[in-house]
PDB file of N, CA and C in Angstrom:
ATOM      1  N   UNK A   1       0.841  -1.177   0.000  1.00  0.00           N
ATOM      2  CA  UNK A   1       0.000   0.000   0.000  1.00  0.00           C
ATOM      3  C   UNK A   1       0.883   1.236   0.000  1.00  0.00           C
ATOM      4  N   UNK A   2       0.710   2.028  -1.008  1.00  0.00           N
ATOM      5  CA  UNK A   2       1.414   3.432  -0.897  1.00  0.00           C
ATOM      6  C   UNK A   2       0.581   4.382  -0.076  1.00  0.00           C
ATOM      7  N   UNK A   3       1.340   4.892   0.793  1.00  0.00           N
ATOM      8  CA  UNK A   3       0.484   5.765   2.414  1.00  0.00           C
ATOM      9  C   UNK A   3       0.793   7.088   1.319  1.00  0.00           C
ATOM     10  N   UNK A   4       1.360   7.178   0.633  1.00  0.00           N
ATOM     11  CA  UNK A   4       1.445   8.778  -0.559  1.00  0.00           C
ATOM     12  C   UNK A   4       0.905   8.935  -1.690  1.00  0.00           C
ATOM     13  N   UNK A   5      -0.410   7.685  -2.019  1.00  0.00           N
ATOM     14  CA  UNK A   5      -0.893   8.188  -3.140  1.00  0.00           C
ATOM     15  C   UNK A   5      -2.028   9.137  -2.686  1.00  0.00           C
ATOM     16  N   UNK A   6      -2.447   9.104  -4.160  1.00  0.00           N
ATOM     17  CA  UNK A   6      -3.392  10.650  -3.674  1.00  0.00           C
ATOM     18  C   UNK A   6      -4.539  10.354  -3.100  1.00  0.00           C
ATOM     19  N   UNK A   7      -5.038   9.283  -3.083  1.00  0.00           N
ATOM     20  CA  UNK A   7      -6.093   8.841  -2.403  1.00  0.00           C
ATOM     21  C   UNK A   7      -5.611   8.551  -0.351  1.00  0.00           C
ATOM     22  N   UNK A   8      -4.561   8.758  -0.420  1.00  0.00           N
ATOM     23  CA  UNK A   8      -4.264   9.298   1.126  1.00  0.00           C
ATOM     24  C   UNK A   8      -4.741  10.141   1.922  1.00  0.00           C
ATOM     25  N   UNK A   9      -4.231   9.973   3.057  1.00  0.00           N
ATOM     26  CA  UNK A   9      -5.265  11.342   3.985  1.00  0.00           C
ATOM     27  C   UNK A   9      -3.917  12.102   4.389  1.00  0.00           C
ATOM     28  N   UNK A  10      -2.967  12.030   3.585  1.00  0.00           N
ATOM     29  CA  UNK A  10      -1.502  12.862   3.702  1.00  0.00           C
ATOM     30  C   UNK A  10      -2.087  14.315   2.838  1.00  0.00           C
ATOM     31  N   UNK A  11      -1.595  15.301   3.257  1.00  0.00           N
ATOM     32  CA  UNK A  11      -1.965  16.545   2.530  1.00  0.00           C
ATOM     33  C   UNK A  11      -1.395  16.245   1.512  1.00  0.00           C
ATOM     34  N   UNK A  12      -1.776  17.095   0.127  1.00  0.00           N
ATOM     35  CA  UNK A  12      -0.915  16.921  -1.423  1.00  0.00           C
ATOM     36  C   UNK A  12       0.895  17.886  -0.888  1.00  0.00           C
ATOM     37  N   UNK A  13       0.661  18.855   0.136  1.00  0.00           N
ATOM     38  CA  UNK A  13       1.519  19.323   0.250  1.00  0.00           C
ATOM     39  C   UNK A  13       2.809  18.706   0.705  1.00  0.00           C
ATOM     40  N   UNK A  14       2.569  17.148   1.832  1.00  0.00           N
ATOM     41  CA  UNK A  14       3.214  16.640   1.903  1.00  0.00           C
ATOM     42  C   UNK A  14       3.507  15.379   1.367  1.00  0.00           C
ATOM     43  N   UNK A  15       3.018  15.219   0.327  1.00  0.00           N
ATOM     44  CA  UNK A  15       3.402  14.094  -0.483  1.00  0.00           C
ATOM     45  C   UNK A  15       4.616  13.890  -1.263  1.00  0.00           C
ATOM     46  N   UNK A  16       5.332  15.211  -1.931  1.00  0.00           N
ATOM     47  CA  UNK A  16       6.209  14.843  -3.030  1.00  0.00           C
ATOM     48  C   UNK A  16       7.491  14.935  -2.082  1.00  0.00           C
ATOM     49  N   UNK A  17       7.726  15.159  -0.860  1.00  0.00           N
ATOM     50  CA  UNK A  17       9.026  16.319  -0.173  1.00  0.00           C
ATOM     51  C   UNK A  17       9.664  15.082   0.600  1.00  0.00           C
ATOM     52  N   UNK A  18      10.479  15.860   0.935  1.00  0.00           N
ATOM     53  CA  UNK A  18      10.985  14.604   2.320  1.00  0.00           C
ATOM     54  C   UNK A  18      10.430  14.323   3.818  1.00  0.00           C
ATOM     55  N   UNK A  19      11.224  14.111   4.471  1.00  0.00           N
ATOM     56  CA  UNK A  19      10.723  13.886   6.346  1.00  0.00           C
ATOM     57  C   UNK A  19      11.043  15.221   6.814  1.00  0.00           C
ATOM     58  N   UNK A  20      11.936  16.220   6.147  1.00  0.00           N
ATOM     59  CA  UNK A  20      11.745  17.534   6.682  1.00  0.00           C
ATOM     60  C   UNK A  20      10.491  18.578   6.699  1.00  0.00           C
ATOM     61  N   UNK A  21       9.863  18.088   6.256  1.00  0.00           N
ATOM     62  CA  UNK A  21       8.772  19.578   5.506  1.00  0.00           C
ATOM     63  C   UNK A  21       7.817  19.547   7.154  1.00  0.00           C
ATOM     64  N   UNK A  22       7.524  20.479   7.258  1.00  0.00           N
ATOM     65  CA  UNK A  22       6.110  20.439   8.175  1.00  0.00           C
ATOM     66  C   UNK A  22       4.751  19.983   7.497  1.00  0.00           C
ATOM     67  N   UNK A  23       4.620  19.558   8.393  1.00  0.00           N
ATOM     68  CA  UNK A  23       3.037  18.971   8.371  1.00  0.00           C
ATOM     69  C   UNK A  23       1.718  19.925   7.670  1.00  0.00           C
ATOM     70  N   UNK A  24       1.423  19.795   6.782  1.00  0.00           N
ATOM     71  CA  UNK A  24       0.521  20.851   6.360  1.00  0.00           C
ATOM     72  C   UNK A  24      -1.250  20.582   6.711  1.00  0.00           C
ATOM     73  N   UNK A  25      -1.529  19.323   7.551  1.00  0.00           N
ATOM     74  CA  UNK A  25      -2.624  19.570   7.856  1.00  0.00           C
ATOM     75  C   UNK A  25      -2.742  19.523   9.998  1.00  0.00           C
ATOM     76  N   UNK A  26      -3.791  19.370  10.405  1.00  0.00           N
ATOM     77  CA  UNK A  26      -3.588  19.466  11.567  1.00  0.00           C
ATOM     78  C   UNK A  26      -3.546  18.126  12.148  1.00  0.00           C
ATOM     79  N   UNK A  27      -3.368  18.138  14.164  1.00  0.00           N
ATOM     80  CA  UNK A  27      -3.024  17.433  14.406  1.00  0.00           C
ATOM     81  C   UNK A  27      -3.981  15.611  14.460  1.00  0.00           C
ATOM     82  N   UNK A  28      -5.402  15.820  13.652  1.00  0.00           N
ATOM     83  CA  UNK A  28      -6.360  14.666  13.318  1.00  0.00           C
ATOM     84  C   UNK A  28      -5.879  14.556  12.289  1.00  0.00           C
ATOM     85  N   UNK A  29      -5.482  15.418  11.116  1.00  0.00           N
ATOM     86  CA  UNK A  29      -5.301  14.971   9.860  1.00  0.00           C
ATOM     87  C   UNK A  29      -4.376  13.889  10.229  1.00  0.00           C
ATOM     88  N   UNK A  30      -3.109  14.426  11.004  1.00  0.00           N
ATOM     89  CA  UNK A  30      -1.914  13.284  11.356  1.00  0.00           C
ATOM     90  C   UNK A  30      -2.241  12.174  11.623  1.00  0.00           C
ATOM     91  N   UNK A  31      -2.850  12.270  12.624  1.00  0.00           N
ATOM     92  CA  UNK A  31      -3.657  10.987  13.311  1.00  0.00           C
ATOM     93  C   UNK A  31      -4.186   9.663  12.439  1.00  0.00           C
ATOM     94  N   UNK A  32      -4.810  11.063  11.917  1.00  0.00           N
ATOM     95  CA  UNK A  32      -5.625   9.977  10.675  1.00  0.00           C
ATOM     96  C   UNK A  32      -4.129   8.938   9.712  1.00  0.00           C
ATOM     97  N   UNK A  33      -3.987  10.088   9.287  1.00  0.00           N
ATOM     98  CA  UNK A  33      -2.732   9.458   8.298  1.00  0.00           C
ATOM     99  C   UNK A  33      -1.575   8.504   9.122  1.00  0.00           C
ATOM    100  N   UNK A  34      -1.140   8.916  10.849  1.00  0.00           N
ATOM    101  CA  UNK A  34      -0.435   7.959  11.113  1.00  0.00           C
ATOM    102  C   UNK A  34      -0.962   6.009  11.547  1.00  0.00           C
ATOM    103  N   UNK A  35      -2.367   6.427  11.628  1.00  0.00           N
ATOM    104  CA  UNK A  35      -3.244   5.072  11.790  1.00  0.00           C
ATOM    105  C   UNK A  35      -3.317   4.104  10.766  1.00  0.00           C
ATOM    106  N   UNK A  36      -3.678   4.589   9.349  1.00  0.00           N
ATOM    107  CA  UNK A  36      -3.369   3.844   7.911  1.00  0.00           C
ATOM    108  C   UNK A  36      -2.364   3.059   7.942  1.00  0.00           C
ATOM    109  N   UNK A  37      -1.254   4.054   8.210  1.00  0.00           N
ATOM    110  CA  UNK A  37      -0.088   3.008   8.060  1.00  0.00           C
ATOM    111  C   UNK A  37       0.374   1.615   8.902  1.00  0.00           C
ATOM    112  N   UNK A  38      -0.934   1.157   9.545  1.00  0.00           N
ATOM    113  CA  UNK A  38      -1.131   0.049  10.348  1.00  0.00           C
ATOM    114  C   UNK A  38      -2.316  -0.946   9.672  1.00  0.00           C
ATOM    115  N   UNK A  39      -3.035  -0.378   8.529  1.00  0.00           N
ATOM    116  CA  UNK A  39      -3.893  -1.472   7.584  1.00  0.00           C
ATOM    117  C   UNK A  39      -3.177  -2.427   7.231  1.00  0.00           C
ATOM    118  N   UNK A  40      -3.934  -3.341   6.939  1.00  0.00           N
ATOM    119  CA  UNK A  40      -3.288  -4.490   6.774  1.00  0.00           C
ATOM    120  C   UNK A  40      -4.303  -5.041   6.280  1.00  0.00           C
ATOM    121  N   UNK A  41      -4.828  -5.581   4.513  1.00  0.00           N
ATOM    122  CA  UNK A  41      -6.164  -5.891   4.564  1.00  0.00           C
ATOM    123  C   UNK A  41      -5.797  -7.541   4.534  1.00  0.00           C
ATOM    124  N   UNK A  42      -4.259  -7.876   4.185  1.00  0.00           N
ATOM    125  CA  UNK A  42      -4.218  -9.570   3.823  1.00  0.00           C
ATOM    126  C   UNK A  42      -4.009  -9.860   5.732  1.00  0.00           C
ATOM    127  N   UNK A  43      -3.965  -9.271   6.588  1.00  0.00           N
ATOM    128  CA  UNK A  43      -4.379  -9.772   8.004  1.00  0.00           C
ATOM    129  C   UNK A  43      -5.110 -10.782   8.452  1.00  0.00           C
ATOM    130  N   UNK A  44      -5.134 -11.828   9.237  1.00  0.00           N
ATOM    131  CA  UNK A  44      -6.325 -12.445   9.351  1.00  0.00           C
ATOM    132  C   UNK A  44      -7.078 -11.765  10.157  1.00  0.00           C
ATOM    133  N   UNK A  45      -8.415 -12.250  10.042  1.00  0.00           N
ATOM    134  CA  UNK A  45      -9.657 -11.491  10.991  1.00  0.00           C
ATOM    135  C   UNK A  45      -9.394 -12.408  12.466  1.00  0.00           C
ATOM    136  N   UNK A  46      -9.993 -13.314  11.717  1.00  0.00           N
ATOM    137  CA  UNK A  46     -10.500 -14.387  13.404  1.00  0.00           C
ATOM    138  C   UNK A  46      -9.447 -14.285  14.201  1.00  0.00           C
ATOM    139  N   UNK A  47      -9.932 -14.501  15.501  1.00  0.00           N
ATOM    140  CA  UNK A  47      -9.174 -14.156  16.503  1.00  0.00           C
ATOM    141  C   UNK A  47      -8.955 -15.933  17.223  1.00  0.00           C
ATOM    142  N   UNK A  48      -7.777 -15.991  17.577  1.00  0.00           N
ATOM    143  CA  UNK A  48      -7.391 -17.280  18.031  1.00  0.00           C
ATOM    144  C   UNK A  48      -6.756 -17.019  19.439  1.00  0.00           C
ATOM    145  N   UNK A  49      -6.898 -18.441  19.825  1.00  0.00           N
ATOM    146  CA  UNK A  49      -6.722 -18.711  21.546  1.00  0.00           C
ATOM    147  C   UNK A  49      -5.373 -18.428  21.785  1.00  0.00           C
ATOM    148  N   UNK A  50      -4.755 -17.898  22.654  1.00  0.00           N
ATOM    149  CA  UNK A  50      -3.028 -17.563  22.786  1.00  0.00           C
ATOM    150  C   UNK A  50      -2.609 -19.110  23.778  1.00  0.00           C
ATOM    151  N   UNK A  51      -1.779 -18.981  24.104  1.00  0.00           N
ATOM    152  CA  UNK A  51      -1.272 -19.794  24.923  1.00  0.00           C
ATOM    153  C   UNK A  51      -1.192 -19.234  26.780  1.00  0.00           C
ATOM    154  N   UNK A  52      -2.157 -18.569  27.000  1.00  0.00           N
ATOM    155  CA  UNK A  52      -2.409 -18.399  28.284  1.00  0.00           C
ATOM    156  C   UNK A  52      -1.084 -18.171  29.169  1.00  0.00           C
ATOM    157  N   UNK A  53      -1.800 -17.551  30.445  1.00  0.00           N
ATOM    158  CA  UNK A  53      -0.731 -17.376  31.220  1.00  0.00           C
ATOM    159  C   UNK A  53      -0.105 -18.680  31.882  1.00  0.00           C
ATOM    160  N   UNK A  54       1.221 -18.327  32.923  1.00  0.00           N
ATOM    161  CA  UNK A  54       2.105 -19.515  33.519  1.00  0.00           C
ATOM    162  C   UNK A  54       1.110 -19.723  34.561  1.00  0.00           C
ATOM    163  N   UNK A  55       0.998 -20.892  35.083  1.00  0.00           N
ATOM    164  CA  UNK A  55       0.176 -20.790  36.235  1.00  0.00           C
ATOM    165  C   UNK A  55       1.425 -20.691  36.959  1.00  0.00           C
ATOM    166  N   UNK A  56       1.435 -19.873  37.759  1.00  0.00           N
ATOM    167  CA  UNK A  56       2.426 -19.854  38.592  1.00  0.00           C
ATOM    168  C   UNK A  56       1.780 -18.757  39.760  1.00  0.00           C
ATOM    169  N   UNK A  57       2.404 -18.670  41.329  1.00  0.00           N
ATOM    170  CA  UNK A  57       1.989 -18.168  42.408  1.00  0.00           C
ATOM    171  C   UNK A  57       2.054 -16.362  42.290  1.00  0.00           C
ATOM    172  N   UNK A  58       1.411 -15.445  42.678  1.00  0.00           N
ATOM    173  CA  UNK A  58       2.183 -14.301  42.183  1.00  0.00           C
ATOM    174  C   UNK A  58       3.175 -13.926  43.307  1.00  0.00           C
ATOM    175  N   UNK A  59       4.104 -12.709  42.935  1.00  0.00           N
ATOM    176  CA  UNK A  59       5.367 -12.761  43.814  1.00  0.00           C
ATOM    177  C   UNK A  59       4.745 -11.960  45.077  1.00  0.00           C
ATOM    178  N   UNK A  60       5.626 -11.885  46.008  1.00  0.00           N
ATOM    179  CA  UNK A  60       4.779 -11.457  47.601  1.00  0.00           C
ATOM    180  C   UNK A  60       5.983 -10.173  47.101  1.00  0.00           C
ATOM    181  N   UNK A  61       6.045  -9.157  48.195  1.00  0.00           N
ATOM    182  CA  UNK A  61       6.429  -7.908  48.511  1.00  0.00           C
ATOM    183  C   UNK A  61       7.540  -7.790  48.443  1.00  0.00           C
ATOM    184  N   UNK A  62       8.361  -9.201  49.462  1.00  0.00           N
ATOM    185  CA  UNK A  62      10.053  -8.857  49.078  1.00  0.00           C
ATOM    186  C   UNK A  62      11.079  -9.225  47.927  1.00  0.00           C
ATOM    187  N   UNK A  63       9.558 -10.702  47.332  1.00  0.00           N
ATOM    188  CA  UNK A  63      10.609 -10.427  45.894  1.00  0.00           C
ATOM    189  C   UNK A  63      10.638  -9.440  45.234  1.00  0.00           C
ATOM    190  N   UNK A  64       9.112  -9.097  45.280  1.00  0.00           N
ATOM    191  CA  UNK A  64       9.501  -7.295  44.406  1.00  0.00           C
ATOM    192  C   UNK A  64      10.338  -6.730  44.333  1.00  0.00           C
ATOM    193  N   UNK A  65      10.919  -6.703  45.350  1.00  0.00           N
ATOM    194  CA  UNK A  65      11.584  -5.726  46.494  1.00  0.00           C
ATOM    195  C   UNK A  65      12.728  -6.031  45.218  1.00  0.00           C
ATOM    196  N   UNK A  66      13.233  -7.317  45.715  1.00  0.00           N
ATOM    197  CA  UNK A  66      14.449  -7.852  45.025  1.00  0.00           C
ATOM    198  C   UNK A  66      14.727  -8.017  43.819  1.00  0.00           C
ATOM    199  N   UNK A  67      13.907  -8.252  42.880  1.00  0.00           N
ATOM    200  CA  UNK A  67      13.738  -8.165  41.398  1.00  0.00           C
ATOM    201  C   UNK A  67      13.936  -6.930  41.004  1.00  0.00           C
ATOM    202  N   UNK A  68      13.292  -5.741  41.872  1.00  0.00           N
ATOM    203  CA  UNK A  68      13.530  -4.346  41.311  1.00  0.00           C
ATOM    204  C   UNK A  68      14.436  -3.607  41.487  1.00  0.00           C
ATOM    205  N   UNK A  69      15.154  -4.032  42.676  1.00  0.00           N
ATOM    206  CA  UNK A  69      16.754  -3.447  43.351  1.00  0.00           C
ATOM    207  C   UNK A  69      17.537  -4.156  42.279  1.00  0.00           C
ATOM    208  N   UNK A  70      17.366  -5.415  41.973  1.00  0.00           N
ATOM    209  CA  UNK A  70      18.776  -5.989  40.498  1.00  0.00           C
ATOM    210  C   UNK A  70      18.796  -4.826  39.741  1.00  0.00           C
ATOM    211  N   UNK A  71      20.277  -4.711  39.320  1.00  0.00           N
ATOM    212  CA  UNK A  71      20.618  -3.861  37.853  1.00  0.00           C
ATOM    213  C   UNK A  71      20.007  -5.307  36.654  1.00  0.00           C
ATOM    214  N   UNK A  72      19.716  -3.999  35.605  1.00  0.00           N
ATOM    215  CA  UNK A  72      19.259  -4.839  34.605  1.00  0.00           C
ATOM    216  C   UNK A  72      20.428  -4.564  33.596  1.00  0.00           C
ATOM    217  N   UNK A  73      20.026  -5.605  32.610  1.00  0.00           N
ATOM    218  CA  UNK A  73      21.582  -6.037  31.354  1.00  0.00           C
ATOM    219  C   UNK A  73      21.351  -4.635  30.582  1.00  0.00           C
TER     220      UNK A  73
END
């Protein structure tokens, strides 16, 4: 899908230019136009079962504690 043809919700002003130009419509036009670029019509629809959570216990207070005091990588 070209997000710059003219059938876009990109202004004509910003269609031919680069990533420098300002934005020539406002901040819904953007909106609009930055949402498109997440279509996807060969997507599947149906929605399928994930693989669920771990059953596992949840952590009490001082592992918190301890998991969040580690430096991370």
């Amino acid at each position: 899908m070209d997000v710059n043809a003219e059938s876009s919700l990109l202004q004509p002003a910003n269609r031919d230019g680069g990533i420098d130009q300002d934005w020539a419509g406002d901040d819904q036009d953007w909106w609009d136009w930055y949402v498109t670029l997440a279509e996807n019509d060969d997507a599947p629809i149906a929605l399928v079962a994930g693989p669920g959570l771990p059953d596992v216990d949840p952590a009490d207070d001082e592992q918190l504690r301890v998991e969040l005091a580690a430096p991370t990588d």
